[in-house]
Every structure is written in structure tokens, then in C-alpha cells.
N, C-alpha and C. Protein backbone atom coordinates (compact mmCIF):
# COMPACT_ATOMS: atom_id res chain seq x y z
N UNK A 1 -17.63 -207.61 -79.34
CA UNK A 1 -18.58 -206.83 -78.64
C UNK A 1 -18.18 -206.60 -77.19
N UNK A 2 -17.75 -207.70 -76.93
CA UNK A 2 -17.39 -207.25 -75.17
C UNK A 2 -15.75 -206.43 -75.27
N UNK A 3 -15.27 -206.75 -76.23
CA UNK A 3 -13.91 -205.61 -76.22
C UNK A 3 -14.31 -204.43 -76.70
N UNK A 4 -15.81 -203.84 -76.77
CA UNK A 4 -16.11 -202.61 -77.43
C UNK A 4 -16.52 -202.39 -75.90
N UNK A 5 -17.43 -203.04 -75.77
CA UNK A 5 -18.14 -202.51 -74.12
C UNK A 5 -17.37 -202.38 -73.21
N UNK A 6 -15.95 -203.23 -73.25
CA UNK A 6 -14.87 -202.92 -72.21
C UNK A 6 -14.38 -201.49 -72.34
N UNK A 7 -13.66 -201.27 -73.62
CA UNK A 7 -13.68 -200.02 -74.11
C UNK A 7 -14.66 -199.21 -73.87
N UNK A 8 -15.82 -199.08 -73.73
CA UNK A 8 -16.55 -197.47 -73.90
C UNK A 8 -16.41 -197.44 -72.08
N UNK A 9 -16.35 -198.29 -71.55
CA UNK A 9 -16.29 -198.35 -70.09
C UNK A 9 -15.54 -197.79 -69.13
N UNK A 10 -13.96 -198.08 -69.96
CA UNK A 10 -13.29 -197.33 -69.49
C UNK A 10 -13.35 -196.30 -69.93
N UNK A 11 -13.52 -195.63 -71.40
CA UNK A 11 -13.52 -194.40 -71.77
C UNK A 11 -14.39 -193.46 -70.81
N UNK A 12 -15.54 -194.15 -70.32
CA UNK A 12 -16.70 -193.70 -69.49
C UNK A 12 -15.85 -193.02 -68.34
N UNK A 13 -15.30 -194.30 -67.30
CA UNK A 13 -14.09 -193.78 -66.71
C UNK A 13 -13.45 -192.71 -66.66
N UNK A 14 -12.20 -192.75 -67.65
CA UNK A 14 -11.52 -191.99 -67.78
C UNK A 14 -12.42 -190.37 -68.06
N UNK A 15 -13.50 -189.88 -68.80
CA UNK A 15 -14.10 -188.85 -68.69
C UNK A 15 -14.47 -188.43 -67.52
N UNK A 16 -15.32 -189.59 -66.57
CA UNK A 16 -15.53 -189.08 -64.73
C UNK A 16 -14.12 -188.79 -64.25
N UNK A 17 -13.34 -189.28 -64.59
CA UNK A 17 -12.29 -189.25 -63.39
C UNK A 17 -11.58 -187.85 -64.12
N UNK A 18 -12.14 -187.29 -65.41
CA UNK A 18 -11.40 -185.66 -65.89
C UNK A 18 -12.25 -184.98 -65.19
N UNK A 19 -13.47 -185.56 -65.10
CA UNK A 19 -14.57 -184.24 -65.09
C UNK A 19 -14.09 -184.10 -63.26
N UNK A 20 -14.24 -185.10 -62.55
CA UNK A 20 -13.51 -185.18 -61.13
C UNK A 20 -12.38 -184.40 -60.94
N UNK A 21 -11.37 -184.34 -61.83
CA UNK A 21 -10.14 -183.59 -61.32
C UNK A 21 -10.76 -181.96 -61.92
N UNK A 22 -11.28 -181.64 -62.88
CA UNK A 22 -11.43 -179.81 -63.39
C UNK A 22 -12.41 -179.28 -62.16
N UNK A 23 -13.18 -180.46 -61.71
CA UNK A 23 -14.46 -179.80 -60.60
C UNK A 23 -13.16 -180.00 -59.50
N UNK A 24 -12.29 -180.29 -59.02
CA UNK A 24 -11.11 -180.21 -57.89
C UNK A 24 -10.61 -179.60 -58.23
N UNK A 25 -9.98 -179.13 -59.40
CA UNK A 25 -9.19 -177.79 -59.88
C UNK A 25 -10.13 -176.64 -59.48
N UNK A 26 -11.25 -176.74 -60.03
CA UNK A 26 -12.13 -175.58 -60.25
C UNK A 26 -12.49 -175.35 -58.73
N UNK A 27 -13.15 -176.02 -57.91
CA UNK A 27 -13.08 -175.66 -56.35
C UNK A 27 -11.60 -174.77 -55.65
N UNK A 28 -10.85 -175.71 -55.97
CA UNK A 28 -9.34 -175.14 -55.52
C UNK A 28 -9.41 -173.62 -56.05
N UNK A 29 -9.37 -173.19 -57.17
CA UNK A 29 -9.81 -172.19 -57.91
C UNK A 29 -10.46 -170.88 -57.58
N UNK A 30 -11.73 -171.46 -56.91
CA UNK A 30 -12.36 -170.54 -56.69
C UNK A 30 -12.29 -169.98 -55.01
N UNK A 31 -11.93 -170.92 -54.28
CA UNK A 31 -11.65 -170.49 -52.86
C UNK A 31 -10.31 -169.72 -53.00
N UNK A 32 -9.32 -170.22 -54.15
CA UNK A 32 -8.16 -169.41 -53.48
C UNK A 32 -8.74 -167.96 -54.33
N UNK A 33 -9.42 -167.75 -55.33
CA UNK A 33 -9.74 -166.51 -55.73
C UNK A 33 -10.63 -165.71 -54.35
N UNK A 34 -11.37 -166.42 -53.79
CA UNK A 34 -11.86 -165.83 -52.46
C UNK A 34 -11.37 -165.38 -51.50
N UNK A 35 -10.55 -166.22 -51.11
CA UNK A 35 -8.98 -165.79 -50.05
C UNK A 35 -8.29 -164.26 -50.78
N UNK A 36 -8.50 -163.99 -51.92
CA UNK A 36 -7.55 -163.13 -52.23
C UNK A 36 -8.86 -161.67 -52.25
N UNK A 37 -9.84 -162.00 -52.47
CA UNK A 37 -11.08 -160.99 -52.02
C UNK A 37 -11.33 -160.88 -50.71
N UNK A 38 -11.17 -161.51 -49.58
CA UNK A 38 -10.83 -161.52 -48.50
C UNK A 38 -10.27 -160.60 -48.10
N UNK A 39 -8.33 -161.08 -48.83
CA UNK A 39 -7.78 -160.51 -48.03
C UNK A 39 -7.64 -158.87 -49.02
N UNK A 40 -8.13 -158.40 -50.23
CA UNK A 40 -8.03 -157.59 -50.33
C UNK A 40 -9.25 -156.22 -49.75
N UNK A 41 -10.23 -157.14 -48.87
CA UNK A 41 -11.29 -156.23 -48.41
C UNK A 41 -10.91 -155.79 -46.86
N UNK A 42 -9.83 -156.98 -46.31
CA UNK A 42 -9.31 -156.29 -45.32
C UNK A 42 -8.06 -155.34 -45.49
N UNK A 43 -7.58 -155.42 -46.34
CA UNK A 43 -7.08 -154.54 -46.81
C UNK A 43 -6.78 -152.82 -46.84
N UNK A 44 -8.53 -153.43 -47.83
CA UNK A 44 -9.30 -152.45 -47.94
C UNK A 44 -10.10 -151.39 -46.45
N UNK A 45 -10.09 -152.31 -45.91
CA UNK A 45 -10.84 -151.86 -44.50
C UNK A 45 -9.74 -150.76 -43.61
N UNK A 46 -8.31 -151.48 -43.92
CA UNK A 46 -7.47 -151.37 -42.67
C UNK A 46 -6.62 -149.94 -43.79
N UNK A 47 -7.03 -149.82 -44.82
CA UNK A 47 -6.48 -148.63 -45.73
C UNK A 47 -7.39 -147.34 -45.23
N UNK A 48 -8.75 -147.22 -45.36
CA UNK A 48 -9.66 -146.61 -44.76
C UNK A 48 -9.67 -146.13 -43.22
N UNK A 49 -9.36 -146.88 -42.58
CA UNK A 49 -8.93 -146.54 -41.20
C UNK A 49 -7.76 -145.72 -40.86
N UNK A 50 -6.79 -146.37 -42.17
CA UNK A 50 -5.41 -145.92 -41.74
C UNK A 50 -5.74 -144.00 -42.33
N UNK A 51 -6.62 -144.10 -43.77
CA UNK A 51 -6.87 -142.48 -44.11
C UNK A 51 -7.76 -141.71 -43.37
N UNK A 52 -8.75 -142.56 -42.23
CA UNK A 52 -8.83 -141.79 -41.23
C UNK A 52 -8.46 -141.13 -40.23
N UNK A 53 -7.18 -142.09 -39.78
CA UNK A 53 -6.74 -141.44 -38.86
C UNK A 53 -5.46 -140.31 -39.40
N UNK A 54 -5.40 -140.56 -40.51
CA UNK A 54 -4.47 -139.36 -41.10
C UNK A 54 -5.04 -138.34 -41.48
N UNK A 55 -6.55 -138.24 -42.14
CA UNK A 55 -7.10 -137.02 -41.78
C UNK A 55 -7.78 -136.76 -40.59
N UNK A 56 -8.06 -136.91 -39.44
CA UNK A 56 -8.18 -136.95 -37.93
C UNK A 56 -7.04 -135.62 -37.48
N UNK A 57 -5.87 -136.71 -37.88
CA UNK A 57 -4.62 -136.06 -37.82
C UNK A 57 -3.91 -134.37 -38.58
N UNK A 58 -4.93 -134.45 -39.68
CA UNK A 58 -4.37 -133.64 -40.62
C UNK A 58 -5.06 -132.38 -39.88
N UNK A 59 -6.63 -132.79 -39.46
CA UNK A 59 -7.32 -131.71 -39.06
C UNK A 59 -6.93 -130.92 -38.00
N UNK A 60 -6.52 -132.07 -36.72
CA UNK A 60 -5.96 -132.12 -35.28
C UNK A 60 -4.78 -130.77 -35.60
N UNK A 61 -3.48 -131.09 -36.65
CA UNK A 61 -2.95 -129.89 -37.27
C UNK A 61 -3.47 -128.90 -37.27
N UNK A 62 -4.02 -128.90 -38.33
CA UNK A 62 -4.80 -127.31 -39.02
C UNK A 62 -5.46 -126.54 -37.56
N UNK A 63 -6.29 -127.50 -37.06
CA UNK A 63 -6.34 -126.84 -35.86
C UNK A 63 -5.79 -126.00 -34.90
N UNK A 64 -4.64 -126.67 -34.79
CA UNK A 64 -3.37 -126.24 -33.78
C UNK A 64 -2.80 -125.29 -34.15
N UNK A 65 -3.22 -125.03 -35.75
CA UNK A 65 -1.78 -123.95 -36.32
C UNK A 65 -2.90 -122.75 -35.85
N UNK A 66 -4.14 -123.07 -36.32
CA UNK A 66 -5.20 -122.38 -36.38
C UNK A 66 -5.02 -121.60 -34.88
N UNK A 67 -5.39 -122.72 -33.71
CA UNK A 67 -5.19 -121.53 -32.31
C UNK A 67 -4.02 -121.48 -32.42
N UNK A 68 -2.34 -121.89 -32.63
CA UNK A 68 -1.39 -120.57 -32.41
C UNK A 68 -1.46 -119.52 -33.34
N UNK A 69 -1.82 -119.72 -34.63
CA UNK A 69 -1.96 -118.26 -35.04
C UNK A 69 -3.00 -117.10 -34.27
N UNK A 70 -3.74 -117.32 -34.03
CA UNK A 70 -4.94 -117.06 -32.87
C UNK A 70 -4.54 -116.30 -31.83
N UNK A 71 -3.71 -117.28 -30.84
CA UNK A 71 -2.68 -117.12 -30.24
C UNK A 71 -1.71 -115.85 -29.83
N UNK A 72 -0.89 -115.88 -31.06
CA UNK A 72 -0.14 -114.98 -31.26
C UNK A 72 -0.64 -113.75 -32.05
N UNK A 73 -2.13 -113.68 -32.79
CA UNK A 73 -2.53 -112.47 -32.97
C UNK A 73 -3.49 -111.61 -31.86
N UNK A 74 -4.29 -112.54 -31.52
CA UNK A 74 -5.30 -111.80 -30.86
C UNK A 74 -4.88 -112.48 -29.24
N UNK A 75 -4.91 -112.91 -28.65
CA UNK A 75 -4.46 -113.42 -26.98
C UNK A 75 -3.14 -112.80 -26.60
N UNK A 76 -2.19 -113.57 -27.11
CA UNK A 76 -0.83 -113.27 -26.57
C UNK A 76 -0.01 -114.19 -25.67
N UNK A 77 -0.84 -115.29 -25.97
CA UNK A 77 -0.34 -116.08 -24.70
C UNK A 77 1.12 -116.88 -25.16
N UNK A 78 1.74 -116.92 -24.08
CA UNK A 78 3.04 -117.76 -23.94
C UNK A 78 3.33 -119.16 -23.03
N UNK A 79 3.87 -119.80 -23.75
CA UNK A 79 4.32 -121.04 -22.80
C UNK A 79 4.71 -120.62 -21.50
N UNK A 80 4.86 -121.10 -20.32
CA UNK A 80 5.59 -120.96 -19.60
C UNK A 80 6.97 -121.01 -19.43
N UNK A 81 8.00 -119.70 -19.15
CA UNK A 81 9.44 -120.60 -18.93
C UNK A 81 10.01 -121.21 -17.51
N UNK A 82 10.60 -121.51 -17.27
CA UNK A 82 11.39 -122.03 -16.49
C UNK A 82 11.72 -121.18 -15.26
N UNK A 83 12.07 -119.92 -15.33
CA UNK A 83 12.12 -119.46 -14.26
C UNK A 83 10.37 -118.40 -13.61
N UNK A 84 9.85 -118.86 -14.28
CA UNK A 84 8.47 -118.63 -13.96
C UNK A 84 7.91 -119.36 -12.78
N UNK A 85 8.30 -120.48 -12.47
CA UNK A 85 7.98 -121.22 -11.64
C UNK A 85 8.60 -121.38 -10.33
N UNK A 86 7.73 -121.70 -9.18
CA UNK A 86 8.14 -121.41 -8.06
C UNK A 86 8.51 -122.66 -6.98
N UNK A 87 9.20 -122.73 -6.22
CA UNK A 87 10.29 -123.68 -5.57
C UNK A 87 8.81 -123.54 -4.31
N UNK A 88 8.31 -123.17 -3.10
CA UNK A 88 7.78 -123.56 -2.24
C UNK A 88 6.82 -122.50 -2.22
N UNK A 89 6.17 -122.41 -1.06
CA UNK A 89 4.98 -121.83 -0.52
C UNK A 89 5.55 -120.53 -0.94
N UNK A 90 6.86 -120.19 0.15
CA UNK A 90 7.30 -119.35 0.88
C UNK A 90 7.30 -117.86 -0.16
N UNK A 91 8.22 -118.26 -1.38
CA UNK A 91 8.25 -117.86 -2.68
C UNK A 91 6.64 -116.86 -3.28
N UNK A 92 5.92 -117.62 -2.95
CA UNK A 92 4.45 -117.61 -3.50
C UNK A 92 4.13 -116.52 -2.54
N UNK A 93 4.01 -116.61 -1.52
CA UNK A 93 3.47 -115.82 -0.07
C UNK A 93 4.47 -114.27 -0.26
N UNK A 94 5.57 -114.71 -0.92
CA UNK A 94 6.36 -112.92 -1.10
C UNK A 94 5.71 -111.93 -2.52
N UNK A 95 4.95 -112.81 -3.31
CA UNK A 95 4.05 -112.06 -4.49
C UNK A 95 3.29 -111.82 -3.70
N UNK A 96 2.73 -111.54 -3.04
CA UNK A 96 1.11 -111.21 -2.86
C UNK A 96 1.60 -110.02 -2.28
N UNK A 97 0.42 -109.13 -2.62
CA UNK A 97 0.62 -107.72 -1.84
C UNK A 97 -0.57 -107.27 -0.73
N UNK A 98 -0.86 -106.68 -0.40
CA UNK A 98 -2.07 -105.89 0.53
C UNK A 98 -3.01 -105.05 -0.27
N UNK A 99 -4.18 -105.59 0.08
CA UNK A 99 -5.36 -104.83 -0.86
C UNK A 99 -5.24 -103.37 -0.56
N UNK A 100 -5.27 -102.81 -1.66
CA UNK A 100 -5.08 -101.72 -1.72
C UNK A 100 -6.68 -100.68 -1.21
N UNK A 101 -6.62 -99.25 -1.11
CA UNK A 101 -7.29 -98.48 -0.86
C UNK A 101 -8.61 -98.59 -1.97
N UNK A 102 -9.65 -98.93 -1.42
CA UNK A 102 -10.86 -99.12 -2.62
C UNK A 102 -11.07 -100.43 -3.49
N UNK A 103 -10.21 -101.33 -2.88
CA UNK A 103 -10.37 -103.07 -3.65
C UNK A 103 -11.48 -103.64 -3.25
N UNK A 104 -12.29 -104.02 -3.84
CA UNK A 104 -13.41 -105.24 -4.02
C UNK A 104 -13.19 -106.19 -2.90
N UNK A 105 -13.79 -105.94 -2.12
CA UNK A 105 -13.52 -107.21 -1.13
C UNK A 105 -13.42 -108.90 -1.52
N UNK A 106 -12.55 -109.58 -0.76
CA UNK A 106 -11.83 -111.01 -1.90
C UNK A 106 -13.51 -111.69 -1.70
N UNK A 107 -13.98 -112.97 -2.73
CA UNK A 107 -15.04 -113.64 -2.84
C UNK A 107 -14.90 -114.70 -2.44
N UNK A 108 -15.67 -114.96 -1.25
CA UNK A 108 -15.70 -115.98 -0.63
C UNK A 108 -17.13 -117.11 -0.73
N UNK A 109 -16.59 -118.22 -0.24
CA UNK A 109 -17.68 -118.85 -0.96
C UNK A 109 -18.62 -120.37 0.68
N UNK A 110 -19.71 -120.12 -0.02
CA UNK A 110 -20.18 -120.70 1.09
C UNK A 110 -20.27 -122.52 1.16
N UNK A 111 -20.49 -122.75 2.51
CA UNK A 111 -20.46 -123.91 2.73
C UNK A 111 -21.97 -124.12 3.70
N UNK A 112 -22.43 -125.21 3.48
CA UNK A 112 -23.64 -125.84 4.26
C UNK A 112 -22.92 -126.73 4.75
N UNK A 113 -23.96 -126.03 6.66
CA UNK A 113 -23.30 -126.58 8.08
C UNK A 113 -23.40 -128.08 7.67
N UNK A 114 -22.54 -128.80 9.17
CA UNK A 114 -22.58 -130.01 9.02
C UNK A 114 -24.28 -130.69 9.89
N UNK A 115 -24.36 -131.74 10.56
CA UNK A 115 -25.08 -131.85 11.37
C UNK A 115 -24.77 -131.17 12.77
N UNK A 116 -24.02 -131.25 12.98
CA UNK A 116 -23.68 -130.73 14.83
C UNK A 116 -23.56 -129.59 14.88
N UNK A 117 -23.13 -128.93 13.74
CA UNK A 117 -23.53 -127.12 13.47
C UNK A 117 -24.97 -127.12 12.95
N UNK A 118 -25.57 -127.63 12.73
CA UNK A 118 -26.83 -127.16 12.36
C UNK A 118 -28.23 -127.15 13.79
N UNK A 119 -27.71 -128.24 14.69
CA UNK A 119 -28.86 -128.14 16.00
C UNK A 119 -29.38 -128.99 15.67
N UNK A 120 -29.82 -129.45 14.49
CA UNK A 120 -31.02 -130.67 14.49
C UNK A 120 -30.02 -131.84 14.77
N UNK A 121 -31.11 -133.03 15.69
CA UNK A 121 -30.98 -134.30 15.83
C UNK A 121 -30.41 -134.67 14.55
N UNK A 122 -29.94 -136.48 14.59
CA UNK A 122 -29.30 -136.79 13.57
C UNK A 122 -31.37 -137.56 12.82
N UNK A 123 -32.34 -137.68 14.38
CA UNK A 123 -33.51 -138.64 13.78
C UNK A 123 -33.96 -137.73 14.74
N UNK A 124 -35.17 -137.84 14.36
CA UNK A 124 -36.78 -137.36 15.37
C UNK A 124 -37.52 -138.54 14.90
N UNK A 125 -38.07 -138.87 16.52
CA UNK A 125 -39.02 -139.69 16.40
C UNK A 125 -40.65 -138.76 15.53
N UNK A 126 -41.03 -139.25 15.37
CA UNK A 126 -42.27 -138.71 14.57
C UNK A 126 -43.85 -138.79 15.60
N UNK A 127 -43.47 -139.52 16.31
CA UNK A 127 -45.07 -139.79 17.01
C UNK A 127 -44.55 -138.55 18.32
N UNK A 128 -43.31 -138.87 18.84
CA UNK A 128 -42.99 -137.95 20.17
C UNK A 128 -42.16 -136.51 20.03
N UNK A 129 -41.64 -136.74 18.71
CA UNK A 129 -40.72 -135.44 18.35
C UNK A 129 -39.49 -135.63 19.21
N UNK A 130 -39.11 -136.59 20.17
CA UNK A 130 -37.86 -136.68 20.73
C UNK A 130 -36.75 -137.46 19.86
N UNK A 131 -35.74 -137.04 19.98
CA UNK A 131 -34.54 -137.56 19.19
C UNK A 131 -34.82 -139.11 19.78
N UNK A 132 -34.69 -139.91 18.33
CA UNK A 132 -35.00 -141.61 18.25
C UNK A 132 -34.56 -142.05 19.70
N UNK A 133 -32.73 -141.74 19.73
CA UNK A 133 -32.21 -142.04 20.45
C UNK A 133 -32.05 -142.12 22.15
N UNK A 134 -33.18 -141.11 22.31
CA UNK A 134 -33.02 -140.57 23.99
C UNK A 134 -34.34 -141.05 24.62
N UNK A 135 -35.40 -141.31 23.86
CA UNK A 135 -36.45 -142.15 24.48
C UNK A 135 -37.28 -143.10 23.53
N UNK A 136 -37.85 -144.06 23.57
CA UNK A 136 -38.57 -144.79 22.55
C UNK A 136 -40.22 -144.98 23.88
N UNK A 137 -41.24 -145.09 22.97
CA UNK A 137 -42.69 -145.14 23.77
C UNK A 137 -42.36 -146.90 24.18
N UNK A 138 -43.43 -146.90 24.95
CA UNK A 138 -43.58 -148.43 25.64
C UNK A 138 -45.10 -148.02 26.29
N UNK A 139 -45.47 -149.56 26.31
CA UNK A 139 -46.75 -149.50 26.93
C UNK A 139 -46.86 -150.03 28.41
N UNK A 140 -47.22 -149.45 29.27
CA UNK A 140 -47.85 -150.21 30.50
C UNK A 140 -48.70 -151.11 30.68
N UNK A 141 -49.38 -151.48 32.02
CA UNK A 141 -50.13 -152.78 31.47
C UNK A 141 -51.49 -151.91 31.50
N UNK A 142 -51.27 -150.65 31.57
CA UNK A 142 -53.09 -149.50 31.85
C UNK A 142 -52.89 -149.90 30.02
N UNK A 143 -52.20 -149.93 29.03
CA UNK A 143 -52.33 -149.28 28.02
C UNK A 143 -52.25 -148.72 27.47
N UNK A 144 -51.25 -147.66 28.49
CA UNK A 144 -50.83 -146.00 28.49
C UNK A 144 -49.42 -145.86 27.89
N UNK A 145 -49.14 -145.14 27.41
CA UNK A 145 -47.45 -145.20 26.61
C UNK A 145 -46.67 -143.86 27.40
N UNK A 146 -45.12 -144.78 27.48
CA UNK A 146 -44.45 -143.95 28.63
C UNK A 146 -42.93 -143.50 27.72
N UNK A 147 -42.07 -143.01 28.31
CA UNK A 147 -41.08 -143.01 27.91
C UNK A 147 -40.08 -143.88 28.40
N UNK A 148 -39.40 -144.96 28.08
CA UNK A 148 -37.63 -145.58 28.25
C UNK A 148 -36.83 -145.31 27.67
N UNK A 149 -35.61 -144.96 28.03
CA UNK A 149 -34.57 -145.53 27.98
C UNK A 149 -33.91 -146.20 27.47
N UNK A 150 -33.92 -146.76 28.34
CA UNK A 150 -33.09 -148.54 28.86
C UNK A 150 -34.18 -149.92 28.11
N UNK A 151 -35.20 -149.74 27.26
CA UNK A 151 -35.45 -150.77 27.37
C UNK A 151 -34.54 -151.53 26.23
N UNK A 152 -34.42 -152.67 26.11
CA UNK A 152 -33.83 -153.59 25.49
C UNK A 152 -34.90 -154.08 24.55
N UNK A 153 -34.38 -154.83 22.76
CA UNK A 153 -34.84 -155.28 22.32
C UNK A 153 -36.22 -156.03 22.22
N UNK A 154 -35.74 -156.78 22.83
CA UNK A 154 -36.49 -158.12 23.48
C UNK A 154 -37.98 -157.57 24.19
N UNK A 155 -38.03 -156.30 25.25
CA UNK A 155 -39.06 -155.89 26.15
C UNK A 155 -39.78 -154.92 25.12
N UNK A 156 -38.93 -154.66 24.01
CA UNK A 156 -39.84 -153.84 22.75
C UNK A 156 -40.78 -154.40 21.80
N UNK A 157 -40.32 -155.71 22.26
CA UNK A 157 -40.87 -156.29 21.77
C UNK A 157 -42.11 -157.40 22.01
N UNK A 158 -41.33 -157.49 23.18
CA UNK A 158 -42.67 -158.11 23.74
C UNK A 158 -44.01 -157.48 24.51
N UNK A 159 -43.75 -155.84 24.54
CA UNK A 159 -44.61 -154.81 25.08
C UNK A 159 -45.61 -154.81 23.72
N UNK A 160 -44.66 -154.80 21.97
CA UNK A 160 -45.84 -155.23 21.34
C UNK A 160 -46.74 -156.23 21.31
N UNK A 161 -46.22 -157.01 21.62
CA UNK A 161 -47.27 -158.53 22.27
C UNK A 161 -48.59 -158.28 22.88
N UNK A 162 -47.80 -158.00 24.30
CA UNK A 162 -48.93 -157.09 24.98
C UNK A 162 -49.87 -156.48 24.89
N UNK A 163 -49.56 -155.39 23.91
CA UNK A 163 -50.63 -154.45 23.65
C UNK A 163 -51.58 -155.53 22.71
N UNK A 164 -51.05 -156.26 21.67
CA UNK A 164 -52.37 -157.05 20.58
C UNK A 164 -53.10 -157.66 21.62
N UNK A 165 -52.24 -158.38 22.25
CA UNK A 165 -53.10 -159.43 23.11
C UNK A 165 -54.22 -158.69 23.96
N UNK A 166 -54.13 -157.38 24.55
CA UNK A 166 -55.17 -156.48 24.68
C UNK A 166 -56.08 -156.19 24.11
N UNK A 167 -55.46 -155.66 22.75
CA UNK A 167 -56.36 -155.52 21.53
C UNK A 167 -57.15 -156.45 21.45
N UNK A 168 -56.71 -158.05 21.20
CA UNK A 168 -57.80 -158.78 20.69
C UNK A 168 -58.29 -158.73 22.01
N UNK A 169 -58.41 -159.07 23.03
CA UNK A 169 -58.87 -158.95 24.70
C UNK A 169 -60.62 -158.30 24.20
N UNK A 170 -60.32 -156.90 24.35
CA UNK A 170 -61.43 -155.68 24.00
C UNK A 170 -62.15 -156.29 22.93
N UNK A 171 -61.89 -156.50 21.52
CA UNK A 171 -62.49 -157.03 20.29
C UNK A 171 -63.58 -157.92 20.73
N UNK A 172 -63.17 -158.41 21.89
CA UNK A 172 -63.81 -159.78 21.61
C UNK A 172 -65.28 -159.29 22.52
């Protein structure tokens, strides 16, 4: 009895350790079948791209034949050659001719002045209408607002002082 039970034991065994290797075959199996769907979808991808840009290409053609036939039926146009082209100014300045008797006068085209052609300041003050730059208001000690100059930061600032401290002064 115990050499039967030893026996079915290992037999037990030996079946896990098959069924263990076909499920390791069978994994192995199925990833490398995946790898090969993989790589046949990039493949696939980079085949598609490649027949796009060959019909892109094919059209880009047809096109081209399309305007030179075009071209050469209805326009007339030509490449440029080589002695078509001109070495300096000087060359250029001997084509031109003198308007003739009854020509369209040439079209000229306009431009908007700058500031210093136009007259206006670069700022207007808004309360005095004098350019920012040539006077700023200030207050006296009446209350009264004058024109400076010269005043400096600092006295612009502390003339606003002044005036609140007035303000509240009256309020009160």
C-alpha cells in the first residue's frame, strides 16, 4: 500500500510538472505569436504611410504635368535663361525708357506721417491740454494749481500730501 501511494504520488508529480511545462510552452507561444502581430501591424502602419506618400506624390505629378501642359497651351510661359539676367543696377537703368506721350501716370502709393510730421505732441496732458512734458499742475499753499517745470519727483509728490491734508483740514 505505501508502494502504491508512493507511486500515484509521483505519478501526481510527474502530471503537474507536464501540465507546468505545456502552460510554459503555451505562454512562450502565445507572446511570441503576439510579437509577430505587433510587428506585422507596424508594418502594416508604416506600408500605409509609405502608399501615402506615393500617392501624395503621384498626385503632386499629375499636377505638374497638368500646369505645364496648361502652360504651354494657354499662358506661354518660359523658364528663365541665362542670359536673361542682369549683372548690376546699371544694366537695369539702360531698359527703362521715358513715358511716352499719353501714359498713365506711374502709381504711387501712400504712407502715414510719422509723429514729428504730423504736429501732434508725442502726450497731452488731459486736464491742461499742454504737452505732458513742458508743464505738469502743482498746488500752492492758496490751493490754486500752477504750472512747473522743474518740479522734481519728490515735490509732486509731496504737493499731493498737501493738498489731502487740506482736504481733510476743510472736512472736518
Amino acid at each position: 500500500m505505501i508502494a502504491g501511494s508512493r507511486l500515484r504520488q509521483i505519478g501526481w508529480a510527474v502530471v503537474l510538472s507536464v501540465c507546468l511545462a505545456g502552460f510554459v510552452v503555451l505562454t512562450f507561444r502565445v507572446n511570441a505569436v503576439k510579437s509577430e502581430v505587433r510587428l506585422a501591424e507596424r508594418q502594416i502602419v508604416s506600408l500605409e504611410r509609405e502608399k501615402l506618400m506615393l500617392e501624395t506624390e503621384f498626385e503632386t505629378r499629375v499636377n505638374q504635368q497638368q500646369l505645364a501642359d496648361w502652360n504651354r497651351v494657354e499662358f506661354g510661359y518660359q523658364a528663365p535663361r541665362a542670359d536673361q539676367f542682369l549683372d548690376n543696377e546699371r544694366q537695369l537703368a539702360a531698359l527703362g525708357l521715358p513715358r511716352a506721350l499719353g501714359a498713365p501716370e506711374p502709381i504711387r502709393v501712400a504712407r502715414a506721417p510719422t509723429v514729428e510730421e504730423s504736429g501732434f505732441p508725442a502726450m497731452v496732458s488731459p486736464i491742461t491740454g499742454q504737452p505732458a512734458s513742458a508743464a505738469e499742475p502743482s498746488h500752492d499753499d492758496g490751493g490754486r494749481q500752477e504750472l512747473s517745470a522743474t518740479r522734481s519727483l519728490a515735490e509732486r509728490l509731496s504737493g499731493g500730501a498737501r493738498l489731502g491734508a487740506a482736504l481733510a483740514e476743510a472736512s472736518e
